[in-house]
Protein backbone atom coordinates (compact mmCIF):
# COMPACT_ATOMS: atom_id res chain seq x y z
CA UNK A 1 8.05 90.28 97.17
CA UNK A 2 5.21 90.26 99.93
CA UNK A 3 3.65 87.23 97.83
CA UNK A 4 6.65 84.90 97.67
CA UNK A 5 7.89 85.92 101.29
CA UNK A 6 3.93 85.01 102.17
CA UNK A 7 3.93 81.81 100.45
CA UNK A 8 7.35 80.65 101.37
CA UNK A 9 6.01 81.01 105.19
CA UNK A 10 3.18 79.44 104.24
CA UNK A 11 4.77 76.38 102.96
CA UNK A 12 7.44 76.16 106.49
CA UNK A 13 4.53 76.46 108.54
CA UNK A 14 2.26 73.53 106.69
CA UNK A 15 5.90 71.50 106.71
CA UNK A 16 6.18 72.05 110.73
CA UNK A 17 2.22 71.47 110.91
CA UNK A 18 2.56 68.09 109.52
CA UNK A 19 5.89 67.27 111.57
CA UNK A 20 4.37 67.78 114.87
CA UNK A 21 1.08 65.75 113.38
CA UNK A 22 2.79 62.73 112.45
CA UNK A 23 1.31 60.45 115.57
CA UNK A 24 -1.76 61.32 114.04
CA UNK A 25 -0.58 60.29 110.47
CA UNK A 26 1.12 57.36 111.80
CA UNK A 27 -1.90 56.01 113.58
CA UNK A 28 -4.30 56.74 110.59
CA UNK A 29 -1.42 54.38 108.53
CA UNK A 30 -1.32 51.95 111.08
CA UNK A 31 -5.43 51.66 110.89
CA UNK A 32 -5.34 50.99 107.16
CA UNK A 33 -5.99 54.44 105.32
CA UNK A 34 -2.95 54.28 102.17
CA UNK A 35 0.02 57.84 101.90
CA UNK A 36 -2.51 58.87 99.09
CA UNK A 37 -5.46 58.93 101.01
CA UNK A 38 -3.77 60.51 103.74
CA UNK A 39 -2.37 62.67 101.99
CA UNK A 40 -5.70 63.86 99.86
CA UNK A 41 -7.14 64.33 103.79
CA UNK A 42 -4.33 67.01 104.43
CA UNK A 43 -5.13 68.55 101.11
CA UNK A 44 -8.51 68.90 101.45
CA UNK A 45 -8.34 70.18 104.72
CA UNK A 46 -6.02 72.82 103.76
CA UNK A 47 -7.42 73.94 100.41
CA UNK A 48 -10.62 74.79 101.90
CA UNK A 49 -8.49 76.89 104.23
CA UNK A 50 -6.56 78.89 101.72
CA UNK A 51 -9.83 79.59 100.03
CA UNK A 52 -11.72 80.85 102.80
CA UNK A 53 -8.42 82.87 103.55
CA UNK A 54 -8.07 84.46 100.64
CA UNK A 55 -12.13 85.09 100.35
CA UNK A 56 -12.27 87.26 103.81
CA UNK A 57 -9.02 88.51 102.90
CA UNK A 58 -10.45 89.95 99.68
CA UNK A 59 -13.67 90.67 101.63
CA UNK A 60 -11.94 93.32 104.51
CA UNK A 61 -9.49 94.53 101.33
CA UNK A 62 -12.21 95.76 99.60
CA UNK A 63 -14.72 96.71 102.98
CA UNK A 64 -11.49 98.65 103.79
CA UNK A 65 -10.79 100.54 100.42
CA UNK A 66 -13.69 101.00 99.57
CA UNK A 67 -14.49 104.51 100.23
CA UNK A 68 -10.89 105.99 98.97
CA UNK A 69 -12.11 103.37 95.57
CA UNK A 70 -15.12 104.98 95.48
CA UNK A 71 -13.80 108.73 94.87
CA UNK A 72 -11.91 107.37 91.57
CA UNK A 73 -15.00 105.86 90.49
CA UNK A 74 -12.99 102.59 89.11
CA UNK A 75 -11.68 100.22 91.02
CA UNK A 76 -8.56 98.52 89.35
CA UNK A 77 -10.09 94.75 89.05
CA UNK A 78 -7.72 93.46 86.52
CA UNK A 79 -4.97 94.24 89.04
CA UNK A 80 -6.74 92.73 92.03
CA UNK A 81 -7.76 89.43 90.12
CA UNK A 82 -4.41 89.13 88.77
CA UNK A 83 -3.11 89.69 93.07
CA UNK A 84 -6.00 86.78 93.65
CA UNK A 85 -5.15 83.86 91.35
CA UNK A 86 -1.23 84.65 92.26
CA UNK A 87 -1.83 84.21 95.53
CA UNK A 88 -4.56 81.15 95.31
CA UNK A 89 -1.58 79.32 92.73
CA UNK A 90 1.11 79.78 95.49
CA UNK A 91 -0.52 78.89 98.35
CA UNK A 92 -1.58 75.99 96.49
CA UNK A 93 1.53 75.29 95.39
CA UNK A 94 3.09 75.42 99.13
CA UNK A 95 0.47 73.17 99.68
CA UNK A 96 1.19 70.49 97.28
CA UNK A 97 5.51 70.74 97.83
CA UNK A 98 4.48 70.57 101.76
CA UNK A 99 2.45 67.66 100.99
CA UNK A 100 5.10 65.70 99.41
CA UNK A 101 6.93 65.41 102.46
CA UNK A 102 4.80 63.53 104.42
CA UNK A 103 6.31 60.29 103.29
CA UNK A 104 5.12 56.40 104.31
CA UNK A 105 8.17 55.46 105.66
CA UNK A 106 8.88 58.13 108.01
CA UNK A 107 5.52 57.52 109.44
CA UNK A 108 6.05 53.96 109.94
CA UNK A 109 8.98 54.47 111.93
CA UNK A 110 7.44 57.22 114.00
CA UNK A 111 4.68 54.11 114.77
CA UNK A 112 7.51 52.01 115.58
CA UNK A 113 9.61 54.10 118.11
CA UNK A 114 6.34 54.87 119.96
C-alpha cells in the first residue's frame, strides 16, 4: 500500500514539476528542440534520479538493518529484490504517464500568452 501511495505521489509531484516548468519547455520549443526530444530531456533527467533514489535508499535500508540482519544470519534478498524492481517499475512508470502530459500544444500557447 506504501508502494502505490509512494508512486502515486510520485507521479502528482513530476505532473506539478513540469506545470510550473513549462516557460522553460516553451522556450526550449520555441528554439527548435521537437515534444520528443524534450520530452527524452525530462526523462533522462528523472530516471537518473529515481535510480540514485532508490540506490541510497537501499544503501541506509540495509546500513540500518544490518545488525538486527546479522543475528538471523540470512538476510531475506528475494524479498528485498522483489521490494526493488517494484519500486524501480513504478516510479518509472509515474515517470513515463507524467511525461505524457507535457503536450506541444499547451506549450505553444504558454509561448504565446507570454
Amino acid at each position: 500500500m506504501g508502494l502505490i501511495l509512494g508512486a502515486a505521489g510520485l507521479g502528482f509531484t513530476l505532473i506539478r514539476n513540469f506545470h510550473l516548468r513549462h516557460h522553460e519547455f516553451a522556450l526550449m520549443m520555441a528554439s527548435g528542440f521537437s515534444i520528443q526530444k524534450i520530452r527524452g530531456a525530462i526523462l533522462f533527467d528523472h530516471i537518473i534520479i529515481i535510480f540514485w533514489g532508490v540506490f541510497t535508499g537501499t544503501v541506509s535500508a540495509l546500513t540500518a538493518t544490518f545488525h538486527s540482519v546479522q543475528a538471523s544470519n540470512e538476510l531475506p534478498w528475494n524479498i528485498i529484490l522483489v521490494m526493488i524492481i517494484s519500486i524501480i517499475a513504478i516510479g518509472l512508470a509515474a515517470l513515463w504517464f507524467s511525461v505524457r502530459s507535457v503536450q506541444s500544444s499547451s506549450l505553444i500557447n504558454q509561448l504565446r500568452r507570454e
